[in-house]
N, C-alpha and C. Protein backbone atom coordinates (compact mmCIF):
# COMPACT_ATOMS: atom_id res chain seq x y z
N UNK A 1 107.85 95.39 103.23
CA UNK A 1 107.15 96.10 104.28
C UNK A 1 106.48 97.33 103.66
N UNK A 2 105.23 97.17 104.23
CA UNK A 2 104.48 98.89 103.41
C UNK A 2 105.04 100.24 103.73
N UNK A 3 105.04 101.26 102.79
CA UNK A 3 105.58 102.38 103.06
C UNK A 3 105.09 103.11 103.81
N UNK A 4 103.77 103.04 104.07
CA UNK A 4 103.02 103.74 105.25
C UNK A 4 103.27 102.90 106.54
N UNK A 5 103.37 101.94 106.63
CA UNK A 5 104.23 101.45 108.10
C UNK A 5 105.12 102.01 108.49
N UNK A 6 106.00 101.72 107.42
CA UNK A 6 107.61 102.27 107.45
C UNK A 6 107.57 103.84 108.21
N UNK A 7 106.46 104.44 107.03
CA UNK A 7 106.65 106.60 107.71
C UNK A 7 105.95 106.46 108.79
N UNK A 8 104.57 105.44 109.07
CA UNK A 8 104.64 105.65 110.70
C UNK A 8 105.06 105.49 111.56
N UNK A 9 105.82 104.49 111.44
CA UNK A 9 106.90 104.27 112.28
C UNK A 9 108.33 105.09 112.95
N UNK A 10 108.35 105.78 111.70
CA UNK A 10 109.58 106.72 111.46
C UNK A 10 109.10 107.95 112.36
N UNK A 11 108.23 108.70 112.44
CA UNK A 11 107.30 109.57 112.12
C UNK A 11 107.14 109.45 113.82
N UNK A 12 106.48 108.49 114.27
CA UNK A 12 106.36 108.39 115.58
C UNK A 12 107.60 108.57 116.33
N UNK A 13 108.46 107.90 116.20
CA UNK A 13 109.60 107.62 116.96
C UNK A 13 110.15 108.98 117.33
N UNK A 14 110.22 109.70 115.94
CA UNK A 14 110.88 111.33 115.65
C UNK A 14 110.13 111.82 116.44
N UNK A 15 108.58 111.73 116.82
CA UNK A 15 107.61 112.62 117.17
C UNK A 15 108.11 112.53 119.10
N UNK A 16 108.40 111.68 119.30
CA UNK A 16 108.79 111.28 120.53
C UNK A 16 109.90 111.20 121.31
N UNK A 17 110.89 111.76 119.95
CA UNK A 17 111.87 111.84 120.52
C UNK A 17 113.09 111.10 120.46
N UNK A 18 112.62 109.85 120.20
CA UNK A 18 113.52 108.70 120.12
C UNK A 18 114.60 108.12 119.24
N UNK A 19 115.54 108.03 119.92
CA UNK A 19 116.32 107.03 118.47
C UNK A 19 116.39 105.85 118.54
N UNK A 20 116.69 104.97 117.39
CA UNK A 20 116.34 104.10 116.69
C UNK A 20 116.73 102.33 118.05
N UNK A 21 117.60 102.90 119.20
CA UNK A 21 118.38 102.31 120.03
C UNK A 21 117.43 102.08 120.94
N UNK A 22 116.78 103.46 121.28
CA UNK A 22 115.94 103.45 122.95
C UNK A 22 114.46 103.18 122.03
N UNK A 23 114.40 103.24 121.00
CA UNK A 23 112.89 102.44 120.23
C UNK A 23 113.23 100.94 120.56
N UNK A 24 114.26 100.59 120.08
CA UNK A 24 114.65 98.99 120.26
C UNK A 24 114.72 98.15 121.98
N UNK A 25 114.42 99.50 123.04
CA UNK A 25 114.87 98.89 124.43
C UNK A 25 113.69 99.13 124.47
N UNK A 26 112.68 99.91 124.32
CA UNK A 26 111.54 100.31 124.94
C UNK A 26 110.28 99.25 124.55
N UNK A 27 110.75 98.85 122.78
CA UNK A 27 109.78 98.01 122.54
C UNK A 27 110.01 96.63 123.34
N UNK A 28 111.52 96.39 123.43
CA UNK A 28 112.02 94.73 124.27
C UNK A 28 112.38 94.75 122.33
N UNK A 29 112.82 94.85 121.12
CA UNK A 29 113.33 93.99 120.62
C UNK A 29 114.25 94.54 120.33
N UNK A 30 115.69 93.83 119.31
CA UNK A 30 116.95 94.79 118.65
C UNK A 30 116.90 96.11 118.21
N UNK A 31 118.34 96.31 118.21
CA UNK A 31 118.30 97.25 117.30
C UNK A 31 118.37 97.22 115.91
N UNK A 32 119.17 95.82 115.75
CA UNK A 32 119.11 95.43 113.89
C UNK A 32 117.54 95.30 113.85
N UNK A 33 116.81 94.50 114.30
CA UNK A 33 114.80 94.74 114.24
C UNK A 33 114.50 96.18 113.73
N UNK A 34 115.18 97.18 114.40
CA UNK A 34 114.11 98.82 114.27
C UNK A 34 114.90 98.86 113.07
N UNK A 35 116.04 98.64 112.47
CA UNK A 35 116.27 99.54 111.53
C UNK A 35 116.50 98.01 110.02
N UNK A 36 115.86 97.30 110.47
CA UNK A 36 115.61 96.54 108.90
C UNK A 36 114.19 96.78 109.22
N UNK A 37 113.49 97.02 110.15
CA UNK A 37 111.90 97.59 109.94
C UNK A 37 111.92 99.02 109.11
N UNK A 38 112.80 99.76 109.86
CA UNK A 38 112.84 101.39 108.90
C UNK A 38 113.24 101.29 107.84
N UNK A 39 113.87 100.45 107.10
CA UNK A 39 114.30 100.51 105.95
C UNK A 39 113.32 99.50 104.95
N UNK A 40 112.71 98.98 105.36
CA UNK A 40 111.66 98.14 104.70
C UNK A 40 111.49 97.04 104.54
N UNK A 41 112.37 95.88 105.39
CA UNK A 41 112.77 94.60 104.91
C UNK A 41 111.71 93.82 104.94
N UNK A 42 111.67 92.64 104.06
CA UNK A 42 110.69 92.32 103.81
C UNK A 42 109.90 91.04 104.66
N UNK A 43 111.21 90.51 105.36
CA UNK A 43 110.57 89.01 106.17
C UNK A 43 111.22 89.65 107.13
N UNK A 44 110.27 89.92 108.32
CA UNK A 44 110.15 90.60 109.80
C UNK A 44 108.76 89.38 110.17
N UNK A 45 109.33 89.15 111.39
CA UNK A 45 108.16 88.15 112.38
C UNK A 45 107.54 89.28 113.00
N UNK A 46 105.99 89.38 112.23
CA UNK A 46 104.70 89.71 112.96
C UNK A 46 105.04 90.12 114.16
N UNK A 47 104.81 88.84 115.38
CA UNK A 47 104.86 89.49 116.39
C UNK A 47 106.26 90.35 117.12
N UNK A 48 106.72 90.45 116.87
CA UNK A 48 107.87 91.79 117.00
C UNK A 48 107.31 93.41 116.20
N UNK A 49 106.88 92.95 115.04
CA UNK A 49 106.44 94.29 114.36
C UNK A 49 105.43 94.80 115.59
N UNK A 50 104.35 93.75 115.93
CA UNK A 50 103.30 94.10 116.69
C UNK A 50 104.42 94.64 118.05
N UNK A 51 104.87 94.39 118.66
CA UNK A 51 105.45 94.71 119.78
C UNK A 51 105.94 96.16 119.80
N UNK A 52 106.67 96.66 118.62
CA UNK A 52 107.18 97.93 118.55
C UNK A 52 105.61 98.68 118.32
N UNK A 53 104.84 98.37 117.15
CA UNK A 53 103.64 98.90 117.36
C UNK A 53 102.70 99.50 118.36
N UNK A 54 102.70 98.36 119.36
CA UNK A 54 102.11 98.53 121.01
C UNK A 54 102.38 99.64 121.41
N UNK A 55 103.48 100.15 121.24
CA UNK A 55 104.39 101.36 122.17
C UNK A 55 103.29 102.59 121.50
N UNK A 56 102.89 102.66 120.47
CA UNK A 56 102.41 103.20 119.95
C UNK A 56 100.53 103.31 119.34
N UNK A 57 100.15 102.47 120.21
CA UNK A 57 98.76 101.72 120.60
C UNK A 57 97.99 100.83 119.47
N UNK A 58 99.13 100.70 118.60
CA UNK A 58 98.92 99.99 117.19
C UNK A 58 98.96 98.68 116.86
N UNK A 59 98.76 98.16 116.26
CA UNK A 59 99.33 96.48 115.68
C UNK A 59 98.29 96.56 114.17
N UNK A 60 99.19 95.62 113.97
CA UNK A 60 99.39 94.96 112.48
C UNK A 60 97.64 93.74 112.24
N UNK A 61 96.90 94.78 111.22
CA UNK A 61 95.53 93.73 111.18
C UNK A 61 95.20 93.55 109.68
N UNK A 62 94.62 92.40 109.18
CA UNK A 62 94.26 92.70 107.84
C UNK A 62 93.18 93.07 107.50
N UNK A 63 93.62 93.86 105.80
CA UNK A 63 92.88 94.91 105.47
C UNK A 63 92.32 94.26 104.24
N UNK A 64 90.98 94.24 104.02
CA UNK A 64 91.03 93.99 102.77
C UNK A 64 91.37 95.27 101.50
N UNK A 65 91.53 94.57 100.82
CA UNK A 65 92.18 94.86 99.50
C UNK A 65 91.43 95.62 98.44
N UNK A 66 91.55 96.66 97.83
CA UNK A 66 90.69 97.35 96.92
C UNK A 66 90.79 96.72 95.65
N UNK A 67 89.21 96.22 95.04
CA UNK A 67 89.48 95.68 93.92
C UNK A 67 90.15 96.41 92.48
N UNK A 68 91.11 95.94 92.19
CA UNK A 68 91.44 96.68 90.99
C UNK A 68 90.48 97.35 89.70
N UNK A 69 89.57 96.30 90.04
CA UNK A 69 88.77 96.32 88.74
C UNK A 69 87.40 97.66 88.80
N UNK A 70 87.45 97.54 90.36
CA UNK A 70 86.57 98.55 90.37
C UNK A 70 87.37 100.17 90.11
N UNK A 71 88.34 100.76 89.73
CA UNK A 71 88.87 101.40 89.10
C UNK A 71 88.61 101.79 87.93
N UNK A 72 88.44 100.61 86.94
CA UNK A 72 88.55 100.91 85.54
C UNK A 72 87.21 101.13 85.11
């Protein structure tokens, strides 16, 4: 899971007040969900990530990718 997910996630929740329990009732999913999301795990089903996201007017879209090469 990306680390900038992860701190926005974190980041919001704190900003709002919330712990990791009433994040998990508010979005509709677990509480094991919010906190293998906060910790970074790596196989999380999409639409749940998107669900906690929502709360937060967000979801999960792809980005393209910066070419490496244009760096060097």
């Amino acid at each position: 899971m990306s680390k900038k997910l992860i701190q926005f996630l974190k980041e919001r929740r704190k900003m709002l007040g919330l712990t990791q329990e009433e994040l998990a009732e508010k979005a509709g999913v677990g509480l094991r969900f919010i906190r293998d999301l906060e910790q970074g795990k790596e196989t999380l089903r999409m639409d749940k990530v998107n669900q906690v996201l929502a709360l937060f007017g967000h979801e999960l879209v792809p980005v393209e990718l910066k070419n490496i090469e244009e760096d060097e």
